[in-house]
C-alpha atoms as a PDB file:
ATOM      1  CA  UNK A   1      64.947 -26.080  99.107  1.00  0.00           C
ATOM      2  CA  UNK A   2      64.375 -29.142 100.141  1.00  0.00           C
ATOM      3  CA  UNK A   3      61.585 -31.820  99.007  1.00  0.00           C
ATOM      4  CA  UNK A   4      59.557 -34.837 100.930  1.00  0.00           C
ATOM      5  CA  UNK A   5      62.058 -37.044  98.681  1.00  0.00           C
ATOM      6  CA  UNK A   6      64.589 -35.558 100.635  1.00  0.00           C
ATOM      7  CA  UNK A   7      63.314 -36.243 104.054  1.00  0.00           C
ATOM      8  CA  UNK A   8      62.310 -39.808 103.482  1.00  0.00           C
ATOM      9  CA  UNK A   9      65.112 -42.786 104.316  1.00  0.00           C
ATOM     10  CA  UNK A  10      63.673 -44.455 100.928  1.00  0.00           C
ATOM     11  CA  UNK A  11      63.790 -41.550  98.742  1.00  0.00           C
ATOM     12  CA  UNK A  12      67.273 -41.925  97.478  1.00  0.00           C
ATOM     13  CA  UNK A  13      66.620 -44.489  94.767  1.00  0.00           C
ATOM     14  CA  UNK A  14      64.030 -41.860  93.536  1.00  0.00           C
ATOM     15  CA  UNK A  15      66.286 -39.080  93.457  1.00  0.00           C
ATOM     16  CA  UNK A  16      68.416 -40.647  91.233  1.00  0.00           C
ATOM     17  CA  UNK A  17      65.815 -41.468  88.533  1.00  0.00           C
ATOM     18  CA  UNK A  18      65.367 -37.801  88.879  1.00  0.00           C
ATOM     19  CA  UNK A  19      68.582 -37.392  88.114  1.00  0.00           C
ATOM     20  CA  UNK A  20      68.497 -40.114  85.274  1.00  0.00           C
ATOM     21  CA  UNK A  21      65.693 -38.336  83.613  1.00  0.00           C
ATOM     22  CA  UNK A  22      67.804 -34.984  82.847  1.00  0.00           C
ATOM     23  CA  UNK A  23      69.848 -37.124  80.723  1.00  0.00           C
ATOM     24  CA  UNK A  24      67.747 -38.353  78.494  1.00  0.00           C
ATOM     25  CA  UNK A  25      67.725 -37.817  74.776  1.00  0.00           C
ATOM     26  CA  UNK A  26      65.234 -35.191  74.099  1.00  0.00           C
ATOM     27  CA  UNK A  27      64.957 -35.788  71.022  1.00  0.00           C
ATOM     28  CA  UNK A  28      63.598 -39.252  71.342  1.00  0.00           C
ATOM     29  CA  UNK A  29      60.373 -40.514  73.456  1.00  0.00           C
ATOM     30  CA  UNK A  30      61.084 -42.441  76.465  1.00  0.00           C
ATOM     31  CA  UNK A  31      58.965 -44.506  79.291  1.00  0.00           C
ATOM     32  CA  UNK A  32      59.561 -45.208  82.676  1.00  0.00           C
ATOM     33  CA  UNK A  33      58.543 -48.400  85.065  1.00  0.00           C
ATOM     34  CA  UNK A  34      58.243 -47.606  88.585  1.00  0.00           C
ATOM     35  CA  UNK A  35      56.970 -48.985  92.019  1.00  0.00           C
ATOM     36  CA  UNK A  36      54.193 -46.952  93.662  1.00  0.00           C
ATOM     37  CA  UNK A  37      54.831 -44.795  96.490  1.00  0.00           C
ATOM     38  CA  UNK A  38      54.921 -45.681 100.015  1.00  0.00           C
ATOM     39  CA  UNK A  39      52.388 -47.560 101.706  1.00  0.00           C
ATOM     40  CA  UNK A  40      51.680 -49.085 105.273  1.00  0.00           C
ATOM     41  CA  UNK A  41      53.417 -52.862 105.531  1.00  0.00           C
ATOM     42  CA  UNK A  42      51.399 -55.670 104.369  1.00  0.00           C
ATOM     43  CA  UNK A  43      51.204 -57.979 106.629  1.00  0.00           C
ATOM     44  CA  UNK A  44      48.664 -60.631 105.533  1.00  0.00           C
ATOM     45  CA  UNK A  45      46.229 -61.447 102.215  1.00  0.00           C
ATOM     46  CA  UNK A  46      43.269 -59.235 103.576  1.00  0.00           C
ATOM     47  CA  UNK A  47      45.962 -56.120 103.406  1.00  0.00           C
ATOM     48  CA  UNK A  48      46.543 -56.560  99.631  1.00  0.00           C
ATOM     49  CA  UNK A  49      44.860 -53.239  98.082  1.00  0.00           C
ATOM     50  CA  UNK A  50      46.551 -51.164 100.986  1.00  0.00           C
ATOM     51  CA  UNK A  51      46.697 -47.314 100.144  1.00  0.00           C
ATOM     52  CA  UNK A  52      49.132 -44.891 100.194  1.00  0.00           C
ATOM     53  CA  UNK A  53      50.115 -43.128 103.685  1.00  0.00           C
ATOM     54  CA  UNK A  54      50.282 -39.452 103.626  1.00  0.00           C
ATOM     55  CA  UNK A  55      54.050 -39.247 103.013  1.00  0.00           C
ATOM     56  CA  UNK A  56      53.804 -41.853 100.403  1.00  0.00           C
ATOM     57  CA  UNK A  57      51.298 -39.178  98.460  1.00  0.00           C
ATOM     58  CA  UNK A  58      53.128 -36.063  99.194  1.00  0.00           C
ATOM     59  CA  UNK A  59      56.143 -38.189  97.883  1.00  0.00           C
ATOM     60  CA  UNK A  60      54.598 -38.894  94.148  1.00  0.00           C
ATOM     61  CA  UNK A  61      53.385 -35.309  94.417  1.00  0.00           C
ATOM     62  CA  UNK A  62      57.132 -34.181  94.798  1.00  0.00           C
ATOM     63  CA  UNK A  63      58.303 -36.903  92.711  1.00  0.00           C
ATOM     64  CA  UNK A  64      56.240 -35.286  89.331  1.00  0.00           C
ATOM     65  CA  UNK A  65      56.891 -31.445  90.516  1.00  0.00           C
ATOM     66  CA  UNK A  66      61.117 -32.272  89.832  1.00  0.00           C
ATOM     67  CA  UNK A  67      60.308 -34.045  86.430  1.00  0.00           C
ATOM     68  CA  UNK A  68      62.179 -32.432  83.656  1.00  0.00           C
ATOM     69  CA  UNK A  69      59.949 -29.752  81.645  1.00  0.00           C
ATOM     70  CA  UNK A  70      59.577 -30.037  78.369  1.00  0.00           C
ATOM     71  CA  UNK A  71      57.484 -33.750  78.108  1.00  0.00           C
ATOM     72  CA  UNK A  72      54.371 -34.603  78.275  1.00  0.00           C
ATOM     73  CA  UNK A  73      53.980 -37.251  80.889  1.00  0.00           C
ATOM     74  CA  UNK A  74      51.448 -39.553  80.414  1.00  0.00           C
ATOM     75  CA  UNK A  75      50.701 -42.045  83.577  1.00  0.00           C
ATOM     76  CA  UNK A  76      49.887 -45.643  83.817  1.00  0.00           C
ATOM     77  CA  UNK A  77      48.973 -47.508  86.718  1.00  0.00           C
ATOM     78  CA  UNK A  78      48.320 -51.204  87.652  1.00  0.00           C
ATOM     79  CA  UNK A  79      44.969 -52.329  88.860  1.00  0.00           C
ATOM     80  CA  UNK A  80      45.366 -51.552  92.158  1.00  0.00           C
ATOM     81  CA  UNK A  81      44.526 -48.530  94.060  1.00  0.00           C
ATOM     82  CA  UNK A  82      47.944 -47.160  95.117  1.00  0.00           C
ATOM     83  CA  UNK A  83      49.230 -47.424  91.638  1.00  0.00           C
ATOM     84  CA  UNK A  84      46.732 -45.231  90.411  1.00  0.00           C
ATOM     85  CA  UNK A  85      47.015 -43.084  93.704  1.00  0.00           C
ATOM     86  CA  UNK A  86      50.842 -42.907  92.855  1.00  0.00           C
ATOM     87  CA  UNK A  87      50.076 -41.965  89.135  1.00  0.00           C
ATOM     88  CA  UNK A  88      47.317 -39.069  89.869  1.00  0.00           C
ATOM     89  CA  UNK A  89      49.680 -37.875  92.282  1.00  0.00           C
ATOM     90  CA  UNK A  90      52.533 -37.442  90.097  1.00  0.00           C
ATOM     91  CA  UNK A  91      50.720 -36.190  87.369  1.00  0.00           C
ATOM     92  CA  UNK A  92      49.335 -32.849  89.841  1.00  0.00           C
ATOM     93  CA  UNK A  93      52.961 -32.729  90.923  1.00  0.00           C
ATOM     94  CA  UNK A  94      53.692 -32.684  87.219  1.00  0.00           C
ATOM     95  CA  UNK A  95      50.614 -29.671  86.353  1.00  0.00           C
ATOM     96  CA  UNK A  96      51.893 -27.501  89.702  1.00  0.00           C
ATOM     97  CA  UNK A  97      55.286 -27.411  88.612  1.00  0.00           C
ATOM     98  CA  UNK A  98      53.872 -25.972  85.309  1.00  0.00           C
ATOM     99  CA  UNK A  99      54.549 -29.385  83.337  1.00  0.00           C
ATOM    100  CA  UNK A 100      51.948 -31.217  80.960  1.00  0.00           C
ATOM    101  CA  UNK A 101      50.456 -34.475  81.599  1.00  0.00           C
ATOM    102  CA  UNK A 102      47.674 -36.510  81.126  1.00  0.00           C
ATOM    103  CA  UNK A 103      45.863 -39.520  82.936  1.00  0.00           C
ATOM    104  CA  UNK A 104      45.735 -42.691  80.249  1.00  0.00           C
ATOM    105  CA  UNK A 105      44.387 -45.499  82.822  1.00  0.00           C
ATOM    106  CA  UNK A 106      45.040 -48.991  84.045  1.00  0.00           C
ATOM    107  CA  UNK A 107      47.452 -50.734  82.065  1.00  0.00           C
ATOM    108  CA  UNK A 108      45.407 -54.296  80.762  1.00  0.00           C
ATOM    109  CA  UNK A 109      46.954 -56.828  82.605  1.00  0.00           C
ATOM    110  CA  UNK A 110      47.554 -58.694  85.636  1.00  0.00           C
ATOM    111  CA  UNK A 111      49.881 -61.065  87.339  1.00  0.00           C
ATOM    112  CA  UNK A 112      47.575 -62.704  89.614  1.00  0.00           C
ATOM    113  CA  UNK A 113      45.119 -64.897  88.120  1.00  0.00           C
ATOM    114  CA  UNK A 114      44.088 -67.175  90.620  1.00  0.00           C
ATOM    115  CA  UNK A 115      43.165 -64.578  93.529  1.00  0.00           C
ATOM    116  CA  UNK A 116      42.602 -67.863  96.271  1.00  0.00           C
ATOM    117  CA  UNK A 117      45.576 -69.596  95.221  1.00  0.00           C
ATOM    118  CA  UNK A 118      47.800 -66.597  95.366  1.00  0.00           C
ATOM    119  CA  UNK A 119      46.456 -65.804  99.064  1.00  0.00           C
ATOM    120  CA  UNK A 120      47.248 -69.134  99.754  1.00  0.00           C
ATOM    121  CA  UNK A 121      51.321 -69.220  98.664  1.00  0.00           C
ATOM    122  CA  UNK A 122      51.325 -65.280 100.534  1.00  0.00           C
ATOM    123  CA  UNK A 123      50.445 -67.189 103.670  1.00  0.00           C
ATOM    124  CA  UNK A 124      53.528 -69.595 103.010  1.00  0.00           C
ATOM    125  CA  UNK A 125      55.744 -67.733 101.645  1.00  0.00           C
ATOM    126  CA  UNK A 126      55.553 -64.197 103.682  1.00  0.00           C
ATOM    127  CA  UNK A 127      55.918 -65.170 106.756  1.00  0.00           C
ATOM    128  CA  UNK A 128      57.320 -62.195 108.086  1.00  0.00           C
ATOM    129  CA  UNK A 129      54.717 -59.742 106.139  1.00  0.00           C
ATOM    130  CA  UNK A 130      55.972 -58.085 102.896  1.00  0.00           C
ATOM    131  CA  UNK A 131      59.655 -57.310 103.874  1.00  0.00           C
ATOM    132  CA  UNK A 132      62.377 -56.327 100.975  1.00  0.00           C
ATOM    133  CA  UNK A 133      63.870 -59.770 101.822  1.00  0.00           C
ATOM    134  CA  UNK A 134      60.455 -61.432 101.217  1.00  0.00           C
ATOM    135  CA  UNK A 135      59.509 -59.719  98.196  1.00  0.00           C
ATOM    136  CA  UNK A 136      62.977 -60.875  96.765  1.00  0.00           C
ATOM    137  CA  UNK A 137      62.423 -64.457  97.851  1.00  0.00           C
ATOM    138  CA  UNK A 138      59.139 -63.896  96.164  1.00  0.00           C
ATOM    139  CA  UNK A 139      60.132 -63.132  93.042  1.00  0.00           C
ATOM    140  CA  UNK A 140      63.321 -65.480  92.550  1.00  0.00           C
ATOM    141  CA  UNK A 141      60.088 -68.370  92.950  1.00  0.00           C
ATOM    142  CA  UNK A 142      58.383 -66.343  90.712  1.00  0.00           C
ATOM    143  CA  UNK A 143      61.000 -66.303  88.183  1.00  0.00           C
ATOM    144  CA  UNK A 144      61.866 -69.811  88.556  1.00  0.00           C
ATOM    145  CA  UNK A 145      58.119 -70.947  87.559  1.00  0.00           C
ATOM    146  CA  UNK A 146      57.626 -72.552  91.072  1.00  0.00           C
ATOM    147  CA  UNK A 147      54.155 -71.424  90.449  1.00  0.00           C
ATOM    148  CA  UNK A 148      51.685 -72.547  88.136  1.00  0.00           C
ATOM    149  CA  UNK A 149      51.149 -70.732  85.530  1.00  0.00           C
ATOM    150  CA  UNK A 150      47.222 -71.143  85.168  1.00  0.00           C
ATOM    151  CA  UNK A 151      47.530 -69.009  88.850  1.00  0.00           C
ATOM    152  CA  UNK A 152      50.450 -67.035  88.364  1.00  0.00           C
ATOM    153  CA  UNK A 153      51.613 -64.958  85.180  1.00  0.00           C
ATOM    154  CA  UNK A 154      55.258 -66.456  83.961  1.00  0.00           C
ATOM    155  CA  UNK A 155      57.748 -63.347  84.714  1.00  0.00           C
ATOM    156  CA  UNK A 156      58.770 -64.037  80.658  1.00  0.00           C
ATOM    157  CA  UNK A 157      54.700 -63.840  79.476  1.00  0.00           C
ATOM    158  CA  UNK A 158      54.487 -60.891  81.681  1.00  0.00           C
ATOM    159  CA  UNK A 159      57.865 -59.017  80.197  1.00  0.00           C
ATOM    160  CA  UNK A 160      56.753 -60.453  76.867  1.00  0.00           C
ATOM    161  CA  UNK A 161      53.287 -58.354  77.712  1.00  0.00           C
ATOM    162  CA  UNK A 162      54.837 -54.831  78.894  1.00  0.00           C
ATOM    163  CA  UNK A 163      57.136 -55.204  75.942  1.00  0.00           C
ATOM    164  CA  UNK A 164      53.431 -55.282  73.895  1.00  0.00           C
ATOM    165  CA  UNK A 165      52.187 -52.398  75.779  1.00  0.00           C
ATOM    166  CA  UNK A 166      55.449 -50.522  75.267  1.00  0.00           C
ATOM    167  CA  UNK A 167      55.631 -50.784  71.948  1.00  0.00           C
ATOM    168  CA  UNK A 168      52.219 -49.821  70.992  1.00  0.00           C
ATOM    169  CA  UNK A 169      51.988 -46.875  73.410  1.00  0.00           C
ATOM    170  CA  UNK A 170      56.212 -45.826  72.876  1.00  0.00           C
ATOM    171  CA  UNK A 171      56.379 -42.551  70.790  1.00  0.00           C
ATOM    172  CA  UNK A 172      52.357 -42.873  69.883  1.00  0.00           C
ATOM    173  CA  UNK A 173      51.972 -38.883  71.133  1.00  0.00           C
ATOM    174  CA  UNK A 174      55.223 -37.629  69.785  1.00  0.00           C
ATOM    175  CA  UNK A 175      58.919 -37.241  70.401  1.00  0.00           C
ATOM    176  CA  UNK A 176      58.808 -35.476  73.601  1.00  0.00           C
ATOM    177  CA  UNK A 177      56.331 -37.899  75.443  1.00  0.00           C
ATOM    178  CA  UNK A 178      56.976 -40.175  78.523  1.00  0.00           C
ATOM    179  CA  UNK A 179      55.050 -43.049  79.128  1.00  0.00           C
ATOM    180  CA  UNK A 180      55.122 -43.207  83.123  1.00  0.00           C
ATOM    181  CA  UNK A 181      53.776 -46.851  84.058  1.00  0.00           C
ATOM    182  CA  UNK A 182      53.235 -47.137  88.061  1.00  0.00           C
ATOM    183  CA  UNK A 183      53.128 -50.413  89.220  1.00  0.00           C
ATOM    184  CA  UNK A 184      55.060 -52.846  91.850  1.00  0.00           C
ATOM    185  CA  UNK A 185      58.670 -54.063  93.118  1.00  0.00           C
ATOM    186  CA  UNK A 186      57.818 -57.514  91.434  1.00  0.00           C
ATOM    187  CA  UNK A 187      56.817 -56.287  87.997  1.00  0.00           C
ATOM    188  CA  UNK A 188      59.529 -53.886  87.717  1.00  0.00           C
ATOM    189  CA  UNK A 189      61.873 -56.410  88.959  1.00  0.00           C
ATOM    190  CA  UNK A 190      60.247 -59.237  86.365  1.00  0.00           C
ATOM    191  CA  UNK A 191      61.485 -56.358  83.419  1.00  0.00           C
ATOM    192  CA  UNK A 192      64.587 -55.632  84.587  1.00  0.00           C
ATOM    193  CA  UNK A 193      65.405 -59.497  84.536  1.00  0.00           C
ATOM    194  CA  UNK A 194      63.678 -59.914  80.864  1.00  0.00           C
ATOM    195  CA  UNK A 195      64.299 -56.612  79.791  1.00  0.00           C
ATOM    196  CA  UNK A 196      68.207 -56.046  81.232  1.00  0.00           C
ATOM    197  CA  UNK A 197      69.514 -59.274  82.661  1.00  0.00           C
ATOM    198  CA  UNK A 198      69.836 -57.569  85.653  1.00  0.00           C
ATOM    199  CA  UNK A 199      69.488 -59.266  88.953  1.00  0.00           C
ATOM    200  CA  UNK A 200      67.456 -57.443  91.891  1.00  0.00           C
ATOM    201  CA  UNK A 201      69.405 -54.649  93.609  1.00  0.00           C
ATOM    202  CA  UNK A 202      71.005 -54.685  97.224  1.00  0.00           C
ATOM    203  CA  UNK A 203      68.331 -52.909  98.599  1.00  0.00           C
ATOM    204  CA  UNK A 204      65.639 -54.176  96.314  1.00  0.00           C
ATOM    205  CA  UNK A 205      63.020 -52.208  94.276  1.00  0.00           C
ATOM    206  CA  UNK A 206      62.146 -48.642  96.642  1.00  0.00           C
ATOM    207  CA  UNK A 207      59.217 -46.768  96.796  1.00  0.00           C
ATOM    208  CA  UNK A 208      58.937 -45.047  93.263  1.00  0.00           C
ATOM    209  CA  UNK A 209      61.893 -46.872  92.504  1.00  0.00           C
ATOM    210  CA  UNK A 210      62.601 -48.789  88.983  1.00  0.00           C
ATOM    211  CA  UNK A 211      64.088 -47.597  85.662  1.00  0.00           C
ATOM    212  CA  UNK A 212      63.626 -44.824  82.741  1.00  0.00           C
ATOM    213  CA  UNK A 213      64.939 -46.205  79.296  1.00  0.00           C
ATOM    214  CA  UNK A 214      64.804 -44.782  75.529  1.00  0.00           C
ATOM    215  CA  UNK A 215      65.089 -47.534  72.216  1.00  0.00           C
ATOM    216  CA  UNK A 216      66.991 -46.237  69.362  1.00  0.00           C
ATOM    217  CA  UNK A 217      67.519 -48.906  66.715  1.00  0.00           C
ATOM    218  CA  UNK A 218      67.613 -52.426  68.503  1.00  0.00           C
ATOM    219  CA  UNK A 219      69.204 -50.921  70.856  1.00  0.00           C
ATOM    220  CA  UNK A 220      68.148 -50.389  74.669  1.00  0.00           C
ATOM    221  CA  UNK A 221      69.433 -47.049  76.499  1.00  0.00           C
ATOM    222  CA  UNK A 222      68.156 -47.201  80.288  1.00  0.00           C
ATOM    223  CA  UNK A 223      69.074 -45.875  83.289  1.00  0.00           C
ATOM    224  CA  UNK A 224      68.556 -47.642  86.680  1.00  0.00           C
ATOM    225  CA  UNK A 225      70.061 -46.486  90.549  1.00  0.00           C
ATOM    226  CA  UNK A 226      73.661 -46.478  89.528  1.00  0.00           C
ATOM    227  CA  UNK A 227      73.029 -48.344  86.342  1.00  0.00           C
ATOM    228  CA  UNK A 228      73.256 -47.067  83.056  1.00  0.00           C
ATOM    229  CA  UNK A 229      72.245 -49.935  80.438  1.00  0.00           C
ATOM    230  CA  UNK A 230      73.445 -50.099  76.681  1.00  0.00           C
ATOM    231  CA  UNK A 231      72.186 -53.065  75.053  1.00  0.00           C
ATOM    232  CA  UNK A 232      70.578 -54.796  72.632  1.00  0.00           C
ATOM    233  CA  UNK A 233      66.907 -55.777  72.748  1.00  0.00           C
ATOM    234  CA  UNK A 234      65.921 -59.217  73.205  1.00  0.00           C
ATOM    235  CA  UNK A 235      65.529 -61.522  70.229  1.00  0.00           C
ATOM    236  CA  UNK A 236      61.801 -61.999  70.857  1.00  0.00           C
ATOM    237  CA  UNK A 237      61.109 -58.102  71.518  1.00  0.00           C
ATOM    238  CA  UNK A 238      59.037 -57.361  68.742  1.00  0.00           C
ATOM    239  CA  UNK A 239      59.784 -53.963  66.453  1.00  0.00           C
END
């Protein structure tokens, strides 16, 4: 039986972090960092909060019905709407497939922090709307600090930040939880650069697309598309 994931051109990506998830250590929390589901295009500053679209919510929904039993997922979102639309989604996906989860809330932090000056380089720099291509070219500026940081979060502060987060909330509910943060193509990107060393992928960061990792040790064990990541964490990731 088939699944929305199956029927929409973006699903793939999410399939395979499906997939990813069934090979996880089960003895051993884990978290996962993914974009939100599918929304209409954004085409200019005033479309910023845009919501999901009704595949984009039957997606999550099918998304957290094919989660592995056996964890308790607990969901994160970013502080905008279709995050948390994404993440309430998932978790009733989760509850009708007969899984446990609960809601935790907004995770406390945010990239933007000078709302008129980031409306300002959108106008420049996404001149085309939000495209994969522009989102990349995005975040390689991003990442390259050709934005000040007293209006735009450094992509290190911000990895330096989840890493926080992660750490405090990794394992804090037991061995079989999964810390499910929903958020955006940029952020997950910004980790898998900080976090990985890994560059964006060929068809950038999908709809409920990203990356589901486990820490043993110092050690890093993460799974991404057709990625599977063994490394050591950074020297600045704090125990």
């Amino acid at each position: 039986m088939t699944g929305v994931l199956d029927r929409v051109e973006w699903g793939g990506p999410a399939l395979k972090l499906l997939a990813h998830c069934r090979s996880l250590d089960p003895a051993l929390p884990a978290a996962m960092h993914i974009r939100h589901s599918e929304r209409p295009r954004i085409h200019n500053p005033d479309d910023l909060h845009a919501l999901l679209n009704k595949s984009g919510r039957e997606a999550a929904r099918d998304f957290g019905s094919r989660l592995p039993g056996g964890r308790l997922y607990r969901l994160h979102y970013s502080y905008f709407d279709r995050a948390r639309e994404t993440a309430e989604e998932i978790l009733e996906g989760v509850e009708e497939a007969g899984g446990e989860g609960e809601m935790v809330g907004t995770v406390d932090l945010e990239t933007i922090l000078d709302l008129e000056r980031y409306n300002h380089y959108f106008e420049r720099d996404f001149l085309e709307g939000d495209t994969p291509e522009s989102a990349a070219d995005y975040f390689y500026k991003w990442a390259s600090n050709r934005y000040p940081p007293e209006e735009i979060l450094p992509t290190l502060n911000f990895a330096q930040r989840c890493a926080d987060i992660l750490i405090k909330d990794l394992g804090s509910q037991g061995s079989r939880s999964m810390e499910v943060y929903v958020s955006h193509d940029t952020w997950v990107m910004a980790l898998m650069y900080h976090w990985f060393g890994m560059g964006p992928p060929r068809d950038w960061v999908r709809f409920i697309d990203g990356f589901v990792l486990q820490i043993k040790g110092s050690r890093f064990k993460a799974f991404t598309g057709d990625s599977e990541i063994d490394l050591h964490l950074p020297h600045w990731w704090s125990p």
